[in-house]
C-alpha atoms as a PDB file:
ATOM      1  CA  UNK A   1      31.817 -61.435   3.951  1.00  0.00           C
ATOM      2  CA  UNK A   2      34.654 -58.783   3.628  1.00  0.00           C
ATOM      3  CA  UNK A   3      34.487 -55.973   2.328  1.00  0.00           C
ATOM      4  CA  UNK A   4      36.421 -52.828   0.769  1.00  0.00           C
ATOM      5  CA  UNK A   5      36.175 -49.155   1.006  1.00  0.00           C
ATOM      6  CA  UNK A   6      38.322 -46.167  -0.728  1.00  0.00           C
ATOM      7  CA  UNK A   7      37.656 -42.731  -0.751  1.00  0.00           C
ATOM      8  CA  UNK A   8      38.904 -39.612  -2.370  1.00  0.00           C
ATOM      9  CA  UNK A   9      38.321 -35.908  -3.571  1.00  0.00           C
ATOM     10  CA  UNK A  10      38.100 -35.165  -7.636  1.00  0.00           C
ATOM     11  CA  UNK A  11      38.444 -31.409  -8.104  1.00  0.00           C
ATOM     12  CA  UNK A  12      38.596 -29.081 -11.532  1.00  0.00           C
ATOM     13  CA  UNK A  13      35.692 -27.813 -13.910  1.00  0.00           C
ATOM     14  CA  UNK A  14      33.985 -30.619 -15.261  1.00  0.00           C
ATOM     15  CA  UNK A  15      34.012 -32.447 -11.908  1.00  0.00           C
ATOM     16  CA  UNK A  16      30.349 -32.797 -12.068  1.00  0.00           C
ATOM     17  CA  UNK A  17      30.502 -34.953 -15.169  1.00  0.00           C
ATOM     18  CA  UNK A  18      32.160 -37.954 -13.273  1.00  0.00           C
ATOM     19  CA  UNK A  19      29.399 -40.091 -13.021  1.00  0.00           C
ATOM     20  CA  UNK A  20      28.913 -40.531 -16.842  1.00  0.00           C
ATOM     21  CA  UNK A  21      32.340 -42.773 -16.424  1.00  0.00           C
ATOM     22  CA  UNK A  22      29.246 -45.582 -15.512  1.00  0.00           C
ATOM     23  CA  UNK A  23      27.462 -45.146 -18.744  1.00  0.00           C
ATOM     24  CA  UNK A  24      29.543 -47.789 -20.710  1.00  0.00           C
ATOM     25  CA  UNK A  25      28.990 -50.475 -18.317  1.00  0.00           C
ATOM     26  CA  UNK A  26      26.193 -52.944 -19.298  1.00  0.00           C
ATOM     27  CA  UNK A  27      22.697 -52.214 -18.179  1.00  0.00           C
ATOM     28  CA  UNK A  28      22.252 -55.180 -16.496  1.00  0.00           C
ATOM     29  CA  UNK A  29      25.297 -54.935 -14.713  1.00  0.00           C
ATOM     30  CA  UNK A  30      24.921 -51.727 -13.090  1.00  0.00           C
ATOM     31  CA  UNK A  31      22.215 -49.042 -11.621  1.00  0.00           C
ATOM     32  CA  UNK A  32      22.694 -45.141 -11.227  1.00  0.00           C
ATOM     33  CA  UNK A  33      20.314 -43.632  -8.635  1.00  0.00           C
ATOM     34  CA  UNK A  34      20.360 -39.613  -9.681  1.00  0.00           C
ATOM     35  CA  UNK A  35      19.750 -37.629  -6.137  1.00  0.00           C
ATOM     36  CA  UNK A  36      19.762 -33.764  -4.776  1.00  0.00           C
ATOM     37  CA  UNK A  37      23.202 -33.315  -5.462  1.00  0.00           C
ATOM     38  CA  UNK A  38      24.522 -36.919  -5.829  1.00  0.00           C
ATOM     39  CA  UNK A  39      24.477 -40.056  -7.398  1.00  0.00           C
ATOM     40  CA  UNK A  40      24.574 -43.602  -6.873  1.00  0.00           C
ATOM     41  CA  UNK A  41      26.032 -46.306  -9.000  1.00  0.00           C
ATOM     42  CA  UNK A  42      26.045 -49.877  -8.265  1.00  0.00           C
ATOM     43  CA  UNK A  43      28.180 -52.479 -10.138  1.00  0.00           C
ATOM     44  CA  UNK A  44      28.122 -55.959  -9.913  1.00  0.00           C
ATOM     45  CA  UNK A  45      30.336 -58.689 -10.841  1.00  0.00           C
ATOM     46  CA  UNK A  46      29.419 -62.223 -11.063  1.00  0.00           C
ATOM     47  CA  UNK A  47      32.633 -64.562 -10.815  1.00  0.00           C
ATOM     48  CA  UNK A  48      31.609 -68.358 -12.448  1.00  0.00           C
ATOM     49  CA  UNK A  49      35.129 -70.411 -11.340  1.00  0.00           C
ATOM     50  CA  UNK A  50      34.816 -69.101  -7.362  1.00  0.00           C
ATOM     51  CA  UNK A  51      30.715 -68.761  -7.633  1.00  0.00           C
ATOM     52  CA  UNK A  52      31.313 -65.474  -5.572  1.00  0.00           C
ATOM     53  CA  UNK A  53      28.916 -62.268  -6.672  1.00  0.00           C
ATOM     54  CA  UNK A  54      30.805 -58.828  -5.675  1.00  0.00           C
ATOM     55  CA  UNK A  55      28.936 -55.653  -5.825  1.00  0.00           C
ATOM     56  CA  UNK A  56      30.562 -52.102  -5.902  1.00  0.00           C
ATOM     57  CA  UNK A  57      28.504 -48.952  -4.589  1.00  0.00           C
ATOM     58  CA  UNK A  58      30.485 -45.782  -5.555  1.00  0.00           C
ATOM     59  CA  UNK A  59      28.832 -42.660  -4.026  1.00  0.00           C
ATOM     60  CA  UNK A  60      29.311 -38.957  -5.926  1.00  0.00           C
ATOM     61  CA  UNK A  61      28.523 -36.320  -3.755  1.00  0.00           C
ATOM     62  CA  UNK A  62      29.030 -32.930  -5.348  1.00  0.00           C
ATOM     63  CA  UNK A  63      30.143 -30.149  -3.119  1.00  0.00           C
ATOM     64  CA  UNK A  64      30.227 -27.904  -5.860  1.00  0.00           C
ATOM     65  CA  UNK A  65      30.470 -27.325  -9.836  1.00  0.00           C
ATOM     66  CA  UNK A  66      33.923 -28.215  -9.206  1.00  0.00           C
ATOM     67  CA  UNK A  67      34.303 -30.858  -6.594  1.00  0.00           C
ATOM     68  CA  UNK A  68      33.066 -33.925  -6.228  1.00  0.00           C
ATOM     69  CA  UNK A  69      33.518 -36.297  -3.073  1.00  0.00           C
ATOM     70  CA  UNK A  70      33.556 -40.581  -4.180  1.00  0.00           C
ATOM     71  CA  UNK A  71      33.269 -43.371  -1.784  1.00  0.00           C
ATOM     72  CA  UNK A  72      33.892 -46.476  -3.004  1.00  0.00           C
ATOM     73  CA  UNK A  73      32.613 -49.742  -1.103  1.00  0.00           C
ATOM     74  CA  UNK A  74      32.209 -53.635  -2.230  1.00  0.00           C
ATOM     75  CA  UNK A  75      31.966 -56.341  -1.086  1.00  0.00           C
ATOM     76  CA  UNK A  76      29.884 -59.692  -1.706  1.00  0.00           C
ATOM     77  CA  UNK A  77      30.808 -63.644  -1.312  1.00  0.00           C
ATOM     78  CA  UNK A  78      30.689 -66.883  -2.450  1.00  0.00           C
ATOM     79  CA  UNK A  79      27.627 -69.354  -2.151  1.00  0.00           C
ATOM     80  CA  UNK A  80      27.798 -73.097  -1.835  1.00  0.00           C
ATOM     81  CA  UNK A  81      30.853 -74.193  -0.669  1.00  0.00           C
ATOM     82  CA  UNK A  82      32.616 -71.336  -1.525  1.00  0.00           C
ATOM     83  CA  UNK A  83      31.872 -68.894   0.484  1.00  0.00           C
ATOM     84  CA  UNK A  84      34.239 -66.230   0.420  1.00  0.00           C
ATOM     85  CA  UNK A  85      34.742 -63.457  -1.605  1.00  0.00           C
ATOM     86  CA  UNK A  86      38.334 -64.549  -2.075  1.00  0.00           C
ATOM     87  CA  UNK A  87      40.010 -60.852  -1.937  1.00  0.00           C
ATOM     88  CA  UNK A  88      37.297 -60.068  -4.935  1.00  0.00           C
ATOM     89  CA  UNK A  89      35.881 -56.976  -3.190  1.00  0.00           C
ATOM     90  CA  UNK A  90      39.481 -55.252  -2.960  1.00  0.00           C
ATOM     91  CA  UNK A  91      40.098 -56.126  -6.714  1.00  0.00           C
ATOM     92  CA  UNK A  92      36.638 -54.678  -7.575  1.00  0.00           C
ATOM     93  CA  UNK A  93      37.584 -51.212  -5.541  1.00  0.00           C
ATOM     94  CA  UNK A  94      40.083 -51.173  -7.906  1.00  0.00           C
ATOM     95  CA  UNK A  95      38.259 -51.453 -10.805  1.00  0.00           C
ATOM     96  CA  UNK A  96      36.244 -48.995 -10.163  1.00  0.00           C
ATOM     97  CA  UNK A  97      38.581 -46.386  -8.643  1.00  0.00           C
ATOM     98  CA  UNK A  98      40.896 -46.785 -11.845  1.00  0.00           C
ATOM     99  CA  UNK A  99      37.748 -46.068 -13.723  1.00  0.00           C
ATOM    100  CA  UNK A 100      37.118 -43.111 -12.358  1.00  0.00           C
ATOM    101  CA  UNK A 101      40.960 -42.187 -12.201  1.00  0.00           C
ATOM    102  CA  UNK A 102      41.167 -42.379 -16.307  1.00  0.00           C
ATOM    103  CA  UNK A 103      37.591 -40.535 -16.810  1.00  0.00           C
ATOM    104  CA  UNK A 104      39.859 -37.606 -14.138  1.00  0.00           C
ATOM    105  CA  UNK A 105      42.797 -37.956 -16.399  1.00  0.00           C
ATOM    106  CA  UNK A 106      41.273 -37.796 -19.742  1.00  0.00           C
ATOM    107  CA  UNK A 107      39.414 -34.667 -18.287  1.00  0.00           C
ATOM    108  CA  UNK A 108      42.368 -32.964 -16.462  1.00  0.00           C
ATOM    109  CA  UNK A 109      40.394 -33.651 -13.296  1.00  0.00           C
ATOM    110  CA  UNK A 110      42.991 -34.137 -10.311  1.00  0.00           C
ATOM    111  CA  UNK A 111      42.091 -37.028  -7.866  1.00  0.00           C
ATOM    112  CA  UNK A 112      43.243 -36.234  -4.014  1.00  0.00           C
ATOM    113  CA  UNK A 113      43.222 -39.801  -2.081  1.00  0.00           C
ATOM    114  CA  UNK A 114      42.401 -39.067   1.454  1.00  0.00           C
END
């Protein structure tokens, strides 16, 4: 199993509002786990043609009103004779950074990649 992780900084008022970029995603393909000052959403993609089942947990830690911390890891695999992820977990990282990247931009939020 491989897997993928991305981090990076989302600053400006209104940073605090980043994880309802999750809320359009299907119920039964994702969970958000509200803590003391962060949150925890888990995606999960199910891939028929490779049989491989990548899962995405993005972690928002808010530093302040108008910072927010993300980490970004996946990974997941194949079953039966296909039992590799395939380069799935990078492509799902990227799913889920761009995401949060267009929530930012639509909300003049700047994204700092570390």
């Amino acid at each position: 199993m491989c897997m993928e992780r991305v981090e990076f900084t989302v600053r400006g008022e209104g940073a605090s509002t980043l994880p309802s970029a999750f809320h359009d995603i299907a119920e039964d393909s994702r969970e958000l786990y509200d803590g003391n000052g962060f949150v925890v959403a888990v995606t999960e993609n199910h891939y028929r043609m490779e049989l491989t089942e990548v899962q995405a947990t993005t972690v928002l830690e808010l530093i302040d009103e108008t910072t927010c911390e993300v980490t970004i890891i996946a990974g997941g695999g194949g079953y039966g004779l296909t039992a590799d992820a395939g380069g799935r977990e990078s492509e799902e990282v990227r799913k889920v950074r761009r995401r949060l990247e267009t929530f930012c931009e639509d909300r003049n939020l700047t994204v700092e990649r570390m």
